[in-house]
Protein backbone atom coordinates (compact mmCIF):
# COMPACT_ATOMS: atom_id res chain seq x y z
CA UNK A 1 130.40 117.22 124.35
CA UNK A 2 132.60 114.19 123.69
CA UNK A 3 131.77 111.68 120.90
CA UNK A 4 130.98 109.16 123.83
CA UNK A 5 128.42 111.83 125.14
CA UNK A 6 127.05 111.58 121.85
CA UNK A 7 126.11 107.58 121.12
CA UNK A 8 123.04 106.54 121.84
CA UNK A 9 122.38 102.48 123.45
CA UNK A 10 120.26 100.21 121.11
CA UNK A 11 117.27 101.33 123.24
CA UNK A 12 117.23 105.09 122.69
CA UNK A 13 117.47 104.71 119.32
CA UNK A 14 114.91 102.61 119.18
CA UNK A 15 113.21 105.18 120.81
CA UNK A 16 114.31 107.91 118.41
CA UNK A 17 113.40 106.20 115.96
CA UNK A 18 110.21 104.15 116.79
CA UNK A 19 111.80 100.99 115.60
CA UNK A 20 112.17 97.65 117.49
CA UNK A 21 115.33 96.96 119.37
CA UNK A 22 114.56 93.58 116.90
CA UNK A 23 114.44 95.70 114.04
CA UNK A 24 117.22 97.46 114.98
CA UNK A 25 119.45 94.43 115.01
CA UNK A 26 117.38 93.05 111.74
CA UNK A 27 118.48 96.54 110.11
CA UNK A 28 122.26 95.60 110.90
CA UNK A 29 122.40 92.14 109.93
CA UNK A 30 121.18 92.72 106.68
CA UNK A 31 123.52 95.08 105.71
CA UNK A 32 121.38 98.10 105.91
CA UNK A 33 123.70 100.67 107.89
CA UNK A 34 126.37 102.90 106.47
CA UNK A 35 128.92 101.55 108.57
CA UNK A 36 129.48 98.72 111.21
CA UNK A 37 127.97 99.51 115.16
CA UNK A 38 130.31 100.70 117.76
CA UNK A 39 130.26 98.71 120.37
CA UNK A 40 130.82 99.77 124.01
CA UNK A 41 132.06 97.98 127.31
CA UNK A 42 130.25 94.39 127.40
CA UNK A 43 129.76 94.45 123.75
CA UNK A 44 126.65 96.77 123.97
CA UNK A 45 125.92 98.27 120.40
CA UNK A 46 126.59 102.30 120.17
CA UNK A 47 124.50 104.63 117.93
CA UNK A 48 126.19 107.76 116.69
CA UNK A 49 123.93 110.72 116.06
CA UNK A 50 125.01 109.49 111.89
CA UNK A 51 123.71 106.26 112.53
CA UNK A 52 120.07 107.65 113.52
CA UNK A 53 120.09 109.80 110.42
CA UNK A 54 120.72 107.24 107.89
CA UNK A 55 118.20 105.09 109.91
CA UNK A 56 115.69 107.65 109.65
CA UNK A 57 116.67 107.70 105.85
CA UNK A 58 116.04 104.17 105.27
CA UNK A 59 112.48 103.99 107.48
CA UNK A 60 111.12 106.30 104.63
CA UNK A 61 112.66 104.35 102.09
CA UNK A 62 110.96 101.15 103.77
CA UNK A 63 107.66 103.04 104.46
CA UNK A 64 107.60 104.33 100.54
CA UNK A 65 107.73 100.54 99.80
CA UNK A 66 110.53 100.13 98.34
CA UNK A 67 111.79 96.33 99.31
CA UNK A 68 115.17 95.62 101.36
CA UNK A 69 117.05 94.74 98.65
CA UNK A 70 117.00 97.71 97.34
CA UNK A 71 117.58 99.60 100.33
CA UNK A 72 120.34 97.07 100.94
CA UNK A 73 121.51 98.59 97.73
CA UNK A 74 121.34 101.81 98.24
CA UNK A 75 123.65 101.54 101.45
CA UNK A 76 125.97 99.29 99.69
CA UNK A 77 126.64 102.53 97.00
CA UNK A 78 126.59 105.27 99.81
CA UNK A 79 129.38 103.18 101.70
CA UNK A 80 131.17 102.76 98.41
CA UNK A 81 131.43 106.58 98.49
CA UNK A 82 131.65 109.17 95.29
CA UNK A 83 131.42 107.70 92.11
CA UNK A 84 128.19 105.58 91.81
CA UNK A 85 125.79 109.06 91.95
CA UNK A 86 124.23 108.03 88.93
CA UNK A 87 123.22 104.49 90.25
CA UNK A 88 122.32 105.96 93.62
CA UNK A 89 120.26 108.69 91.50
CA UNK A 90 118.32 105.73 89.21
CA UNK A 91 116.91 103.97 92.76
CA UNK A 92 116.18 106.59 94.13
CA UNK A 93 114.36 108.26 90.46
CA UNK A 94 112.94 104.15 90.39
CA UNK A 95 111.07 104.71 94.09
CA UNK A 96 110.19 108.05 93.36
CA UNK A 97 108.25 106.86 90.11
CA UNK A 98 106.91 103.91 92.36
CA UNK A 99 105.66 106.49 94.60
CA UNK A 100 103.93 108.45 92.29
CA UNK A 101 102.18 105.69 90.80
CA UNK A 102 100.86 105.18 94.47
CA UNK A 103 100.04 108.23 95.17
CA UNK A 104 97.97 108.38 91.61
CA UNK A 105 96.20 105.74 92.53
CA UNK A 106 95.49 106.95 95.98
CA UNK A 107 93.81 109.93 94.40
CA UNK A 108 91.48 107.75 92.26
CA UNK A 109 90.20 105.85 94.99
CA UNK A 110 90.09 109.04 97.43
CA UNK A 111 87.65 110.69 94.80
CA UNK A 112 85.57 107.47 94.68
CA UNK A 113 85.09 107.20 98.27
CA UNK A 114 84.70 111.55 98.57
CA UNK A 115 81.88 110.93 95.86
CA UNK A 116 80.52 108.20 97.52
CA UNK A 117 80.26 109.70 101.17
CA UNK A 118 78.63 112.51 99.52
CA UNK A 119 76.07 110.39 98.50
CA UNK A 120 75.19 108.87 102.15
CA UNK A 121 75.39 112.38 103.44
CA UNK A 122 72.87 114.32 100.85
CA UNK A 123 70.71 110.89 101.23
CA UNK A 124 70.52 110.72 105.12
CA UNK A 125 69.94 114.59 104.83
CA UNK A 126 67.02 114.55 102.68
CA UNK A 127 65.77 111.64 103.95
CA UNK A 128 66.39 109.44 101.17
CA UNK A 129 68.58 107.05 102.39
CA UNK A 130 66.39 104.17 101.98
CA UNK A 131 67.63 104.57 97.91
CA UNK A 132 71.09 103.54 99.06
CA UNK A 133 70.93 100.13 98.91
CA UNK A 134 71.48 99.96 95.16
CA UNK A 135 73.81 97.09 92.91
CA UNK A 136 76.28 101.12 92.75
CA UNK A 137 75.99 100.66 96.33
């Protein structure tokens, strides 16, 4: 398979990658990719198989919350190549922490919602659920 077998038009990697053709172009002109779109006869962008995996990369990085200028970053270091490992490592430590924290959080509110669910359910069972509307709710 030739390397032009292998790029992908804006649309199928928006496809691949459930992301807007718009946020595919939003991605590129804000300095998120590794390295500047190919473009094809007519000027037509071309995706190389690389291309979707960073992309994939930095929709997990977007979806963990970390903000675009970090991300923007990140890519900046990775296309600066070896060297900066430690500063890559520190963002990447800095969103895991920021995950955590979420994820923490997350937990405390699952167990108040499991706890309270349990409530309606024994209630309704036993036919008690008239005592639900309470000030604990």
């Amino acid at each position: 398979m030739s390397v032009v077998d292998r790029e992908l038009s804006i649309g199928d990697v928006a496809e691949q990658t459930e992301l807007t053709v718009h946020a595919l172009r939003f991605y590129e002109r804000e300095g998120l990719m590794l390295t500047q779109i190919a473009r094809g006869t007519g000027g037509r962008r071309r995706y190389s198989p690389q291309d979707v995996y960073w992309l994939r990369i930095c929709i997990k990085l977007r979806a963990s919350g970390m903000p675009l200028a970090k991300i923007r970053r990140y890519a900046e270091l990775v296309r600066a190549g070896p060297g900066n490992e430690p500063q890559r490592l520190e963002l990447l430590r800095e969103q895991q922490r920021h995950i955590e924290n979420q994820l923490a959080e997350l937990e405390g509110c699952l167990r108040t919602i499991t706890r309270k669910v349990g409530t309606y359910e024994r209630r309704l069972a036993d036919g008690t659920a008239e005592h639900l509307y309470t000030p604990e709710g």
